[in-house]
C-alpha atoms as a PDB file:
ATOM      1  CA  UNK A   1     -38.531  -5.964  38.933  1.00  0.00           C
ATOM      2  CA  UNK A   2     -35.693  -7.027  36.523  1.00  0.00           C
ATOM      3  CA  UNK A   3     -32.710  -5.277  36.992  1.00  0.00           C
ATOM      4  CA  UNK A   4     -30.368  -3.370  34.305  1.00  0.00           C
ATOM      5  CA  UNK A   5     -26.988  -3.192  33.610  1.00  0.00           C
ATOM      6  CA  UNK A   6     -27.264   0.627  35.022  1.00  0.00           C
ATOM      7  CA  UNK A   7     -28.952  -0.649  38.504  1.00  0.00           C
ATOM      8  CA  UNK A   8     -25.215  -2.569  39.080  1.00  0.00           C
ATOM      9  CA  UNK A   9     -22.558  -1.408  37.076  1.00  0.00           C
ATOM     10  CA  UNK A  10     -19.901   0.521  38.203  1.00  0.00           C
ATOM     11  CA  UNK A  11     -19.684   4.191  37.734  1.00  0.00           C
ATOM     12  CA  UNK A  12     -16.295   5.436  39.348  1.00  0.00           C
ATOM     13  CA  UNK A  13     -13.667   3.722  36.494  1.00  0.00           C
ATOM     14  CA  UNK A  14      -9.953   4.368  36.596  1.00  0.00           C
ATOM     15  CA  UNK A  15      -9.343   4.540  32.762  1.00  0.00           C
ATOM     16  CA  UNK A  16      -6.455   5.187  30.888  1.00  0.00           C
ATOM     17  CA  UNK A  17      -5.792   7.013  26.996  1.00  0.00           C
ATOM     18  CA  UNK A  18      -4.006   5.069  24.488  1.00  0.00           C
ATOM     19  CA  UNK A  19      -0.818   7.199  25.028  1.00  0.00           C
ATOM     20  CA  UNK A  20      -0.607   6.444  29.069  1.00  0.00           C
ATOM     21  CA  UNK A  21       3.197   5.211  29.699  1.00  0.00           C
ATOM     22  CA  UNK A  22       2.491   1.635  30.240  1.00  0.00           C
ATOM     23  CA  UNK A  23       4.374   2.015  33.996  1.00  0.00           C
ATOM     24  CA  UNK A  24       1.651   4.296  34.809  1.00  0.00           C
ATOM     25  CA  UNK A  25      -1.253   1.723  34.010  1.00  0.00           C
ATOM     26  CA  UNK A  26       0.879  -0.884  35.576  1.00  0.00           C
ATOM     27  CA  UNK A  27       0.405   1.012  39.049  1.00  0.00           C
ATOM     28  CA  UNK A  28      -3.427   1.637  38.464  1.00  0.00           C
ATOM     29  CA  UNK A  29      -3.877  -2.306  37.943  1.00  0.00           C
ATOM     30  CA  UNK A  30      -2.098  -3.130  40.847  1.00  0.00           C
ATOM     31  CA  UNK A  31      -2.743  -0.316  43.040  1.00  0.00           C
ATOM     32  CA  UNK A  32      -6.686  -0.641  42.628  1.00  0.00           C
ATOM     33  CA  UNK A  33      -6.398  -4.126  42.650  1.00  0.00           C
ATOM     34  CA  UNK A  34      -8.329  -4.573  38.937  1.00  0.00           C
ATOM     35  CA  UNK A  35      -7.637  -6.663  36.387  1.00  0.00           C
ATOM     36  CA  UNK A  36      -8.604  -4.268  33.539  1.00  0.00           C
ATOM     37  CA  UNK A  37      -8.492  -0.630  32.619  1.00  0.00           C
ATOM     38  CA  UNK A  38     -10.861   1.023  29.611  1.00  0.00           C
ATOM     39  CA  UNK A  39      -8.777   3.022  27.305  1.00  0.00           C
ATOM     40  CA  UNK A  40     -10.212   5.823  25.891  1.00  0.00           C
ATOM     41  CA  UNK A  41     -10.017   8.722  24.049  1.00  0.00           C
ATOM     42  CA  UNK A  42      -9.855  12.259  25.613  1.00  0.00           C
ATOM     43  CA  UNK A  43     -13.478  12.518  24.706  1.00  0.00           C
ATOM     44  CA  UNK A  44     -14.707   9.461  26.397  1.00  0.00           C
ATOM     45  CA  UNK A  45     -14.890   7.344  23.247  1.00  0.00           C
ATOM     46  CA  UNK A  46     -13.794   3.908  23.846  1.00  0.00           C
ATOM     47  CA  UNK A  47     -10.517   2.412  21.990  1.00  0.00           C
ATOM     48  CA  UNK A  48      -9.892  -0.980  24.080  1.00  0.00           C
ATOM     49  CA  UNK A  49      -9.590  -2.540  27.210  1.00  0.00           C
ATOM     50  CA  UNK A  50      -6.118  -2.994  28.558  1.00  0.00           C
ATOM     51  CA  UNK A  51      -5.905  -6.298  30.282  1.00  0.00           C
ATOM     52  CA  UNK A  52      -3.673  -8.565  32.773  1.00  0.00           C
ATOM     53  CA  UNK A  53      -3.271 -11.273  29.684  1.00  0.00           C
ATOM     54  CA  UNK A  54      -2.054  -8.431  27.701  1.00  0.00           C
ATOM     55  CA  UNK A  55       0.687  -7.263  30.318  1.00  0.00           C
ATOM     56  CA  UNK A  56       1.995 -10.783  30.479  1.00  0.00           C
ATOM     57  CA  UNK A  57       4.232 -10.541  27.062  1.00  0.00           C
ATOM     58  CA  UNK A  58       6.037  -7.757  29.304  1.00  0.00           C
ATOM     59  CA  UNK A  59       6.779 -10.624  31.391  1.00  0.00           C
ATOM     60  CA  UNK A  60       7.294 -13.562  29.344  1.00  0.00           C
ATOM     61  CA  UNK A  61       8.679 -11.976  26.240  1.00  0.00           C
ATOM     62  CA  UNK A  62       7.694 -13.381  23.155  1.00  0.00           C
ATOM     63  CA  UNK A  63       8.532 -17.106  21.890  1.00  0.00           C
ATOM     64  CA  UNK A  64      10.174 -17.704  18.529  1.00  0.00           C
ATOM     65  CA  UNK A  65       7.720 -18.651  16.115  1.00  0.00           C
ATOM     66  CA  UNK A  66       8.076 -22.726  14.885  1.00  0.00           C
ATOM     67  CA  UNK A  67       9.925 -22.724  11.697  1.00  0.00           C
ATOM     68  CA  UNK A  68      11.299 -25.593   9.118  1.00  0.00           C
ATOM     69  CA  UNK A  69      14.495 -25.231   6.775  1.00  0.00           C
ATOM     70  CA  UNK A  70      13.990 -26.423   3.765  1.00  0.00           C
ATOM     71  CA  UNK A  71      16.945 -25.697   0.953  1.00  0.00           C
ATOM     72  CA  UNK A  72      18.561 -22.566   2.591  1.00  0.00           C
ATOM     73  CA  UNK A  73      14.715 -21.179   2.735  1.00  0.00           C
ATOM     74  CA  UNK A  74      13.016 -20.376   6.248  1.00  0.00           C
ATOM     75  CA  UNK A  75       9.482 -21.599   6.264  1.00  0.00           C
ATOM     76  CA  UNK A  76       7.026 -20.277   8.894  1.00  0.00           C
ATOM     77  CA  UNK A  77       4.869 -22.878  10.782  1.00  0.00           C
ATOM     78  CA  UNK A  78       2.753 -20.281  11.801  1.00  0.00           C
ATOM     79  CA  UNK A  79       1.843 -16.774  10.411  1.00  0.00           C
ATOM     80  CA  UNK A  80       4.679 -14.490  11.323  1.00  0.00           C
ATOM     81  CA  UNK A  81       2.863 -11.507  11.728  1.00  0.00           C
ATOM     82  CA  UNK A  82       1.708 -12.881  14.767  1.00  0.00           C
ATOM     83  CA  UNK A  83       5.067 -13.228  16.099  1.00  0.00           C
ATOM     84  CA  UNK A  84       5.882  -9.451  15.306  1.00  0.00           C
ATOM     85  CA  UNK A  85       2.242  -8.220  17.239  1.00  0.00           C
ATOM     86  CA  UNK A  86       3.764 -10.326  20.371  1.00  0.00           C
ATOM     87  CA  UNK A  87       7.063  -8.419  20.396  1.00  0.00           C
ATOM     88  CA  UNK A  88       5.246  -5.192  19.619  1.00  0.00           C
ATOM     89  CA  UNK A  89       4.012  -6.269  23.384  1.00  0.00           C
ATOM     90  CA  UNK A  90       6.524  -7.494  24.881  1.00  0.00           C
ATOM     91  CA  UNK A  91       8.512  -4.447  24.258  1.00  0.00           C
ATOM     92  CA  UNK A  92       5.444  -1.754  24.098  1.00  0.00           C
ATOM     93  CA  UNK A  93       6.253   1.143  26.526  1.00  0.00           C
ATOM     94  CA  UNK A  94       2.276   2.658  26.048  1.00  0.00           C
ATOM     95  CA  UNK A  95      -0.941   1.361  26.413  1.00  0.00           C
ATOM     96  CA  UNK A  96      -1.729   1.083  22.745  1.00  0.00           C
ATOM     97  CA  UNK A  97       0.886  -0.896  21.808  1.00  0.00           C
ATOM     98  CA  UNK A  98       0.137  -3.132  24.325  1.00  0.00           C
ATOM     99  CA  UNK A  99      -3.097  -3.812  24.794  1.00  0.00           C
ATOM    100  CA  UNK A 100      -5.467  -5.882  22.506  1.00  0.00           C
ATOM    101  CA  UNK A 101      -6.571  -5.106  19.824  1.00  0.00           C
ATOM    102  CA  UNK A 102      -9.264  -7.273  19.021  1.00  0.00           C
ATOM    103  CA  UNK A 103     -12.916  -5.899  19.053  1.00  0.00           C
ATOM    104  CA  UNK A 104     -14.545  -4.904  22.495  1.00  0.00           C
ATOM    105  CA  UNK A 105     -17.836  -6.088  23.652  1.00  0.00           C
ATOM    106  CA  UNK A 106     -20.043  -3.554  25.078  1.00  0.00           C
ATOM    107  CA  UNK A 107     -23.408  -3.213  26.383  1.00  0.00           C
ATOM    108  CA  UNK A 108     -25.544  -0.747  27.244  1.00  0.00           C
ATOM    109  CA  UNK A 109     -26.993   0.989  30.663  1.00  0.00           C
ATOM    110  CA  UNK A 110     -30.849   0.158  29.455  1.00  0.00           C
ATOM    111  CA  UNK A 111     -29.640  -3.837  28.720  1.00  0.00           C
ATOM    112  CA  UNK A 112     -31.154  -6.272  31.044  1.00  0.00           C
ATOM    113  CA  UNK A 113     -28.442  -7.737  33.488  1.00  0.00           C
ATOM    114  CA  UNK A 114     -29.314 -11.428  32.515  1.00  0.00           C
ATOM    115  CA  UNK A 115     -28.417 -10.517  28.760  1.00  0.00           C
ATOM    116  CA  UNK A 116     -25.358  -9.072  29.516  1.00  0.00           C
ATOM    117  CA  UNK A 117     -24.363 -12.195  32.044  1.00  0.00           C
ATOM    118  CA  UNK A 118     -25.245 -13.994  29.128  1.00  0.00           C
ATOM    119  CA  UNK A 119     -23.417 -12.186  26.973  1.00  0.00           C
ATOM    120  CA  UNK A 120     -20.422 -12.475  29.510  1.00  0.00           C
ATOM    121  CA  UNK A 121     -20.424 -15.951  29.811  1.00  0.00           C
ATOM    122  CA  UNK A 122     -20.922 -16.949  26.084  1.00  0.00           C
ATOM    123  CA  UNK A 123     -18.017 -14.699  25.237  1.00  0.00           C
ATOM    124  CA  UNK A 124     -15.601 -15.801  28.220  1.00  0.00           C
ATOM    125  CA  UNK A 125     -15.324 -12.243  29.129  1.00  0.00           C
ATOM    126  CA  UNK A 126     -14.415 -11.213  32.574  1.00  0.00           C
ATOM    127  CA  UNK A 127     -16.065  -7.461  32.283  1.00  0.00           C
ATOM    128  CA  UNK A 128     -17.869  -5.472  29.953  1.00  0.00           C
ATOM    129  CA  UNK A 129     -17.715  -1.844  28.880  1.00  0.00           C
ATOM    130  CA  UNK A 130     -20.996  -0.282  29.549  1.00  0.00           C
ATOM    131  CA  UNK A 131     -21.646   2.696  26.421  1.00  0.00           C
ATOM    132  CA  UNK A 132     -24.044   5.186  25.942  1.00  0.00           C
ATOM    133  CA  UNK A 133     -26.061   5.636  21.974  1.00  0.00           C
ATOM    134  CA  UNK A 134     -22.667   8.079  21.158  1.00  0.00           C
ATOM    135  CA  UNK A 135     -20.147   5.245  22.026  1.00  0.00           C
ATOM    136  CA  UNK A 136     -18.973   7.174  25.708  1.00  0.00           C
ATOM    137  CA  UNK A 137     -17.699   5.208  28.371  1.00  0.00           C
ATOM    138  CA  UNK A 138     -20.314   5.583  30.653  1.00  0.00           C
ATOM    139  CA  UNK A 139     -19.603   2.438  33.459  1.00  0.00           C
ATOM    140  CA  UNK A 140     -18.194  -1.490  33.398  1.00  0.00           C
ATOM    141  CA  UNK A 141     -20.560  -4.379  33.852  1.00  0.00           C
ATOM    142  CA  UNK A 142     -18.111  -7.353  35.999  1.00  0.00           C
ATOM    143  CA  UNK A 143     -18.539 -10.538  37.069  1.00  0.00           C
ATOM    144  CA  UNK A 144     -18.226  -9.091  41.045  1.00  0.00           C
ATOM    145  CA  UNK A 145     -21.119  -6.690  40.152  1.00  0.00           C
ATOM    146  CA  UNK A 146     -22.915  -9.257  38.970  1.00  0.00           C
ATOM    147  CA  UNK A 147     -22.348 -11.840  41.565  1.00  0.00           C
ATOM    148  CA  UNK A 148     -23.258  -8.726  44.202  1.00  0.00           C
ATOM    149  CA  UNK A 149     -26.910  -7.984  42.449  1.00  0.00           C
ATOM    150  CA  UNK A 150     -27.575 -11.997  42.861  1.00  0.00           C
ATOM    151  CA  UNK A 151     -26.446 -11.979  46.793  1.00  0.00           C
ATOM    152  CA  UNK A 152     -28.416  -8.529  47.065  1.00  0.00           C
ATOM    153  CA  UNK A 153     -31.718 -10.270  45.257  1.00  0.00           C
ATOM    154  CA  UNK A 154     -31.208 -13.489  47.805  1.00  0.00           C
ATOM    155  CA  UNK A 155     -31.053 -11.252  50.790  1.00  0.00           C
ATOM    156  CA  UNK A 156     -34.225  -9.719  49.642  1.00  0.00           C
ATOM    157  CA  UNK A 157     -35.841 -12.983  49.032  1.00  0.00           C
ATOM    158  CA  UNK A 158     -34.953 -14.350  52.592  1.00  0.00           C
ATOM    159  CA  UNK A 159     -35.966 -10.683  54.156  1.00  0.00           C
ATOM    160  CA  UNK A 160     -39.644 -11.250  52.171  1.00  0.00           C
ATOM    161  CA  UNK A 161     -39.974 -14.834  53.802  1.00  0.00           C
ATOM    162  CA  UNK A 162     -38.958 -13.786  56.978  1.00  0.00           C
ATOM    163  CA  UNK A 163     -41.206 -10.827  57.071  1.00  0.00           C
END
């Protein structure tokens, strides 16, 4: 039997709305030991994913973008519109104006679980927001889930040998 993304994700998530005081998601993250927190709406709809990387600006505040001189007239090196997101996070006080904003990859309960391990490792992504056909929150596929269902499915392969 294959399994599905529903057969491993999990269903008990800490989440946070955009508006959560960024303190407050601070303590989830550390208190839980996670390294991400869905945001989403009061209604379940997902907005984001607020992640460790994304807390780091609070840390490291954000560098000067690279600039040139050139006859009294600053020239940007780099797109400076960048430079204003990374202060918007270094000095964001809620979730939304920290976290990324960049689009979220999903999957669904019904999805096999090698698709969405494929999925996760051809994107680089460490979890993945499990939705429902209206777009609700409904559980998070991770890499520890994951790497659970394989030691489950060897312990049942050495249990069928042995027995």
């Amino acid at each position: 039997m294959t399994k599905t993304v529903a057969d491993v994700m999990t269903r008990d998530l800490f989440t946070v709305t955009p508006e959560t005081p960024l303190p407050e998601a601070i303590q989830l993250l550390a208190n839980n030991r996670i390294s991400g927190l869905p945001v989403v709406t009061t209604e379940g709809e997902l907005k984001g994913v607020l992640s460790e990387a994304d807390l780091m600006w609070q840390v490291t505040g954000a560098p000067l973008p690279a600039y040139i001189m050139l006859l009294d007239s600053v020239i940007y090196l780099e797109n400076p519109a960048r430079y204003n997101e990374e202060v918007h996070k270094a000095l964001g006080q809620t979730v939304a104006e920290v976290m990324g904003h960049d689009k979220v990859t999903t999957t669904t309960p019904g999805a096999s679980l090698k698709a969405a391990a494929q999925v996760m490792h051809h994107k680089k992504v460490t979890r993945l927001p499990v939705v429902d056909d209206q777009g609700t929150l409904v559980g998070i596929l991770t890499q520890g889930d994951i790497v659970r269902a394989l030691a489950e499915s060897y312990q049942d392969a050495a249990a069928d040998v042995a027995g």
